[in-house]
N, C-alpha and C. Protein backbone atom coordinates (compact mmCIF):
# COMPACT_ATOMS: atom_id res chain seq x y z
N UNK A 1 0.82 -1.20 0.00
CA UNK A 1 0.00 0.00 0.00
C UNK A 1 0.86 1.26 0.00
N UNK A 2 2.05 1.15 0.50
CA UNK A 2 2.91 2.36 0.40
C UNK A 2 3.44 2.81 -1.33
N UNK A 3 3.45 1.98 -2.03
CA UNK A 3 3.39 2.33 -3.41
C UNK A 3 2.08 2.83 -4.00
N UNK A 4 1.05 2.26 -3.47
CA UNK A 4 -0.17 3.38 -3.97
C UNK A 4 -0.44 4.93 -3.09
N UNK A 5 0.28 4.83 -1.69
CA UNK A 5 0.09 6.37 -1.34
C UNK A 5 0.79 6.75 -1.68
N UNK A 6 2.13 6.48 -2.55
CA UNK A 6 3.21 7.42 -3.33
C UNK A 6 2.42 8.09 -4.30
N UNK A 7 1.76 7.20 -5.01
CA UNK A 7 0.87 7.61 -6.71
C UNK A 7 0.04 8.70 -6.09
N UNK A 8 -0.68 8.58 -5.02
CA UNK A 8 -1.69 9.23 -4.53
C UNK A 8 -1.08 10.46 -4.34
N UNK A 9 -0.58 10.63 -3.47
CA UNK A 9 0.25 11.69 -3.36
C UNK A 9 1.37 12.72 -4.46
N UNK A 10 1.58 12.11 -5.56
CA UNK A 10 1.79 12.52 -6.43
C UNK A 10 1.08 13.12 -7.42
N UNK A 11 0.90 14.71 -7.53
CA UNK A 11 0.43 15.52 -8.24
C UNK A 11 0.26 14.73 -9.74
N UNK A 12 1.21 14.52 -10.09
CA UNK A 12 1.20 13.92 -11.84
C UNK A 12 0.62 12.73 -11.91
N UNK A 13 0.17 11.96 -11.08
CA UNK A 13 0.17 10.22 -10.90
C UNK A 13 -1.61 10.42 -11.94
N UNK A 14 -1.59 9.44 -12.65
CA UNK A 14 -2.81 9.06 -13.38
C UNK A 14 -3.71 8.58 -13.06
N UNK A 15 -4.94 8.69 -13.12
CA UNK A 15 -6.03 7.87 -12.81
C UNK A 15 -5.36 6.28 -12.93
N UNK A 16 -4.99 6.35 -14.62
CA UNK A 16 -4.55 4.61 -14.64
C UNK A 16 -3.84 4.45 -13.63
N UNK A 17 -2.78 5.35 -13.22
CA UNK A 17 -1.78 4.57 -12.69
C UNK A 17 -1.70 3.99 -11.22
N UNK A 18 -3.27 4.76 -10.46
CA UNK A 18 -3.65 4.31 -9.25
C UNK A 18 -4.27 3.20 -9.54
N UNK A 19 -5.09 3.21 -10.87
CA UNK A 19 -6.02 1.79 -10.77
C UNK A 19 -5.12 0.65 -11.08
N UNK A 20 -3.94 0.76 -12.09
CA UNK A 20 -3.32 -0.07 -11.79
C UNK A 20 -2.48 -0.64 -10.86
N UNK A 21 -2.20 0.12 -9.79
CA UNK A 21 -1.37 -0.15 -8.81
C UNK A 21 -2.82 -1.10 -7.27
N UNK A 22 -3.90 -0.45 -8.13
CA UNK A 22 -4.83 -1.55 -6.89
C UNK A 22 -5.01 -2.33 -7.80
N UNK A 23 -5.27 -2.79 -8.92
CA UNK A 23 -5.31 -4.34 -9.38
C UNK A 23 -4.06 -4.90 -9.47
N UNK A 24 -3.07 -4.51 -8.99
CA UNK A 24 -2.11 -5.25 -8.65
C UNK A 24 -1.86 -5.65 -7.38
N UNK A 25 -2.13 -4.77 -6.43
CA UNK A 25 -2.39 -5.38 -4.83
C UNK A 25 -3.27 -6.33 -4.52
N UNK A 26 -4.51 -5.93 -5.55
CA UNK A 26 -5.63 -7.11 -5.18
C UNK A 26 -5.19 -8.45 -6.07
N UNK A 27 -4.24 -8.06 -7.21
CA UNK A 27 -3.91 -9.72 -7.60
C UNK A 27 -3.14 -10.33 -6.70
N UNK A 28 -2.35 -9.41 -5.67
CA UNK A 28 -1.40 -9.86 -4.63
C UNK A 28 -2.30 -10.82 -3.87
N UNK A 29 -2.50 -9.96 -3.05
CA UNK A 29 -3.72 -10.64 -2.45
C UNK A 29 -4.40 -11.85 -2.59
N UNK A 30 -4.96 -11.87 -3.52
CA UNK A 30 -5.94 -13.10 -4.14
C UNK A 30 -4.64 -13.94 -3.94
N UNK A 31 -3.31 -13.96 -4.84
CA UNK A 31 -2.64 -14.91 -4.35
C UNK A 31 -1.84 -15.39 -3.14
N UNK A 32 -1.53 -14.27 -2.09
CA UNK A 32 -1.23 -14.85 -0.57
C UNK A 32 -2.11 -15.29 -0.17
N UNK A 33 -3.60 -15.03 -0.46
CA UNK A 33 -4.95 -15.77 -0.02
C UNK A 33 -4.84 -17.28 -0.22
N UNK A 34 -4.83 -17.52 -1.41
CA UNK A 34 -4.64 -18.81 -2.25
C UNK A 34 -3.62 -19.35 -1.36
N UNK A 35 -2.22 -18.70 -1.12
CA UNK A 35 -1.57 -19.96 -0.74
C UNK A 35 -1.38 -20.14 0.65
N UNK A 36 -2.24 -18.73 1.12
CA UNK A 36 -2.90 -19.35 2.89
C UNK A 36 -3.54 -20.29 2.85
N UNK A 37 -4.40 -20.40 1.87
CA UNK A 37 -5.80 -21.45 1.78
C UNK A 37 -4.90 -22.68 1.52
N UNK A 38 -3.82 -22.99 0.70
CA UNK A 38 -3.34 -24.18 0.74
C UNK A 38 -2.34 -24.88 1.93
N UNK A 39 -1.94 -23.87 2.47
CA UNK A 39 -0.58 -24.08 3.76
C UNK A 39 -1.58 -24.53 4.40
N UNK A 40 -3.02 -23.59 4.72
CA UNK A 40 -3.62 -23.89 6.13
C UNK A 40 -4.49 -25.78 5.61
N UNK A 41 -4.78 -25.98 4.62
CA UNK A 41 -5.26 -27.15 4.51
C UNK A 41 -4.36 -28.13 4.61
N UNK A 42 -2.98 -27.94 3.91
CA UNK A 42 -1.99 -29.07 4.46
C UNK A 42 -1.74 -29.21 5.94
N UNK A 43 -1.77 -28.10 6.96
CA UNK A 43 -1.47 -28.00 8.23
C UNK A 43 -2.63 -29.13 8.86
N UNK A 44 -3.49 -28.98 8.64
CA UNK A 44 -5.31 -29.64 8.47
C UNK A 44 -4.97 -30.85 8.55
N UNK A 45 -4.27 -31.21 7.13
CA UNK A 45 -4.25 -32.89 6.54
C UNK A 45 -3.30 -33.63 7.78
N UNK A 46 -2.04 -32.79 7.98
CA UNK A 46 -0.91 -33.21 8.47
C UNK A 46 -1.41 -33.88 10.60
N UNK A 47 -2.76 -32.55 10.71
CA UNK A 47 -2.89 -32.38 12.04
C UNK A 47 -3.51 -33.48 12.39
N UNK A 48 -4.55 -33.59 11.33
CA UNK A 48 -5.60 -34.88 11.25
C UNK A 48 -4.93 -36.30 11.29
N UNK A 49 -3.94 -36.13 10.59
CA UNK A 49 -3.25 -37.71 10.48
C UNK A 49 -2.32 -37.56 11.80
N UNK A 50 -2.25 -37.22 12.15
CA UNK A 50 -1.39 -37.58 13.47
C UNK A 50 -2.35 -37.33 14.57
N UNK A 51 -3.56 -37.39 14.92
CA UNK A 51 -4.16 -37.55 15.59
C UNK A 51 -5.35 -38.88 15.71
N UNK A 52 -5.64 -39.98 16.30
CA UNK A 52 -6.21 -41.17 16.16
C UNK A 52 -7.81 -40.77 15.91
N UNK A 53 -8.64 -41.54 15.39
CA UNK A 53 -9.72 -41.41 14.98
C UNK A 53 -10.48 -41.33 16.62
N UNK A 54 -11.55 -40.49 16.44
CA UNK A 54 -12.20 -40.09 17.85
C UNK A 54 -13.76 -40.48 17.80
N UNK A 55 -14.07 -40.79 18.51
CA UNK A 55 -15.84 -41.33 18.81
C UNK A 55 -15.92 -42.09 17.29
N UNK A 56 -15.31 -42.95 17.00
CA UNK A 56 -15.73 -44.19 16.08
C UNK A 56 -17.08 -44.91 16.48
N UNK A 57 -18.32 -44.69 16.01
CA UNK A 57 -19.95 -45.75 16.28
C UNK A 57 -19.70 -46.94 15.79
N UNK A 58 -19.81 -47.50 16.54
CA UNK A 58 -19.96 -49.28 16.51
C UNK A 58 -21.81 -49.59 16.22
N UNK A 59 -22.15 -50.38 15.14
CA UNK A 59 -23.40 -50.12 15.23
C UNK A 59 -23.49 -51.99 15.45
């Protein structure tokens, strides 16, 4: 975000050149999202398997 309050703050800075500087944070984004979403599901898989199956029903 400190590269878009530079643009901002810059008298000359372009309409484009703010909008491009937030569709580039938000593509950031979307992808640290993404590979939170995958770390935290392996953490998941890893937690699950090392823990024994719990209240198994015997019918």
């Amino acid at each position: 975000m400190h590269i878009l309050a530079d643009l901002v703050a810059k008298e000359d800075s372009t309409e484009d050149e703010v909008t491009e500087e937030i569709t580039r944070a938000a593509r950031l984004k979307a992808e640290v999202t993404q590979r939170l979403v995958a770390i935290d599901e392996k953490l998941t898989a890893v937690s699950n398997m090392s823990q024994p199956e719990a209240n198994t029903s015997q019918v």
